[in-house]
C-alpha atoms as a PDB file:
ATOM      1  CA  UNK A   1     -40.128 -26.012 -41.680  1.00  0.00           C
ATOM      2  CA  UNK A   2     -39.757 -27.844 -38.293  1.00  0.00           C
ATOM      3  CA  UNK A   3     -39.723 -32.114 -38.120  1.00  0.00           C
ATOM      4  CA  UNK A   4     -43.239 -31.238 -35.461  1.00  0.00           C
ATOM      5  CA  UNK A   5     -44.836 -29.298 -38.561  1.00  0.00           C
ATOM      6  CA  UNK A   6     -43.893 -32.168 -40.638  1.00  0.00           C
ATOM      7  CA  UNK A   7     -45.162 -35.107 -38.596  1.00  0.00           C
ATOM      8  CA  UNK A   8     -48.525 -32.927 -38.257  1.00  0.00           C
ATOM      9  CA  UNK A   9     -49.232 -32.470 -41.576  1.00  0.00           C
ATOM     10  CA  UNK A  10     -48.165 -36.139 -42.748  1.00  0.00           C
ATOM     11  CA  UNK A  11     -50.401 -36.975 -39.506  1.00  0.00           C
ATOM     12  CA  UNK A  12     -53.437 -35.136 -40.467  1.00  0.00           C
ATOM     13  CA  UNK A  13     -52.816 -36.356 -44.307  1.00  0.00           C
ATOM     14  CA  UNK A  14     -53.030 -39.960 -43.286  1.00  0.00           C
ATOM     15  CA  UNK A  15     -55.594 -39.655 -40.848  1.00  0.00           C
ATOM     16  CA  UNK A  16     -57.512 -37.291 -43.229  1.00  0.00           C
ATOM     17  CA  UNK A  17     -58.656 -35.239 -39.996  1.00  0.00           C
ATOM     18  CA  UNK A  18     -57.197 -32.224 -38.057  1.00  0.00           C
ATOM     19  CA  UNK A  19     -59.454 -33.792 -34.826  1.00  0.00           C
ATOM     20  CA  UNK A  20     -58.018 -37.423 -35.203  1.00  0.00           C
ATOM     21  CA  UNK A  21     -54.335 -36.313 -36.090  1.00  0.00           C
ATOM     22  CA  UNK A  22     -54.194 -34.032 -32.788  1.00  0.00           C
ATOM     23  CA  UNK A  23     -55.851 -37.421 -30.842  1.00  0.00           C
ATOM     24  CA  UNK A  24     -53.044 -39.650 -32.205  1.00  0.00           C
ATOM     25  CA  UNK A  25     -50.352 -37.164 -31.235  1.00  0.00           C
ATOM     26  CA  UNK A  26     -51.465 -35.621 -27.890  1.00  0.00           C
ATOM     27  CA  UNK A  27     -51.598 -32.540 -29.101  1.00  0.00           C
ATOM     28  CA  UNK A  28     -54.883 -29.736 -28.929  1.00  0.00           C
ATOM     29  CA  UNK A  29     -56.299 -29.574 -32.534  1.00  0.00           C
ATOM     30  CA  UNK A  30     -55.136 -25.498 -33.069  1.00  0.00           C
ATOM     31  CA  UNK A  31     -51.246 -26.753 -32.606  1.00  0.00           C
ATOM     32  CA  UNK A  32     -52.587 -29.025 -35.552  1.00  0.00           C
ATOM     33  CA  UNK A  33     -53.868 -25.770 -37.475  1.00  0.00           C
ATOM     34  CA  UNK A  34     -51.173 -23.640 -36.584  1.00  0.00           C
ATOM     35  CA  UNK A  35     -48.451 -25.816 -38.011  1.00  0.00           C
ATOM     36  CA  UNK A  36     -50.179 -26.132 -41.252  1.00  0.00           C
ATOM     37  CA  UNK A  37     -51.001 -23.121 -41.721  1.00  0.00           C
ATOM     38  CA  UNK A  38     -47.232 -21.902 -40.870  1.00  0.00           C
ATOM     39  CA  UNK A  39     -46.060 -24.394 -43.555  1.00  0.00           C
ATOM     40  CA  UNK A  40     -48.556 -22.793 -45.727  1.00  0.00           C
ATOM     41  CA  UNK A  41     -47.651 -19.589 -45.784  1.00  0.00           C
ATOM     42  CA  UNK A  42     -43.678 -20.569 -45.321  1.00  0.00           C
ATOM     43  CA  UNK A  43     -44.355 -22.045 -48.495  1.00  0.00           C
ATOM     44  CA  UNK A  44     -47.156 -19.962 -50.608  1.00  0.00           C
ATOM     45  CA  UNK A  45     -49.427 -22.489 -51.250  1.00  0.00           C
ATOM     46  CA  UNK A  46     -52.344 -24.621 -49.954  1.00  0.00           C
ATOM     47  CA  UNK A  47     -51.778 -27.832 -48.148  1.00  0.00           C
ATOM     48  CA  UNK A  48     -55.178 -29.056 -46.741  1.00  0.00           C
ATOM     49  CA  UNK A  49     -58.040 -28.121 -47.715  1.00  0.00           C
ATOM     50  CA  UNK A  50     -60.196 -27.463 -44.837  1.00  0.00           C
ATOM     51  CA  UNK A  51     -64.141 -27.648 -44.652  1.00  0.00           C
ATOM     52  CA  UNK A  52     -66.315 -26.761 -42.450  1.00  0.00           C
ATOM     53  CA  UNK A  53     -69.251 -28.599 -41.912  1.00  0.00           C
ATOM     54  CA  UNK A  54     -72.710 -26.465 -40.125  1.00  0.00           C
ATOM     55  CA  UNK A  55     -75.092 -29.135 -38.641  1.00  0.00           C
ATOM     56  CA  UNK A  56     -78.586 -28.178 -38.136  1.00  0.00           C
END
């Protein structure tokens, strides 16, 4: 686990977005992804749930 994959995930806890968490830290929204997924699998478990929503 890196301090970057850290702040990301607390980020995109608080701000309860992956979109508005990569805003708030200048970063593109798969850097986001990539570190939670990477603490995900680092660790074996789920961390955010992630939902995708189909407009019509």
């Amino acid at each position: 686990m890196t301090l970057n994959q850290l702040k990301y995930f607390c980020t995109a806890c608080r701000t309860r977005s992956i979109t508005k968490a990569s805003e708030e830290l200048f970063v593109t929204q798969p850097t986001i992804s990539i570190a939670i997924k990477d603490l995900e699998a680092e660790f074996n478990i789920i961390l955010f749930a992630r939902m995708v929503i189909i407009w019509n």
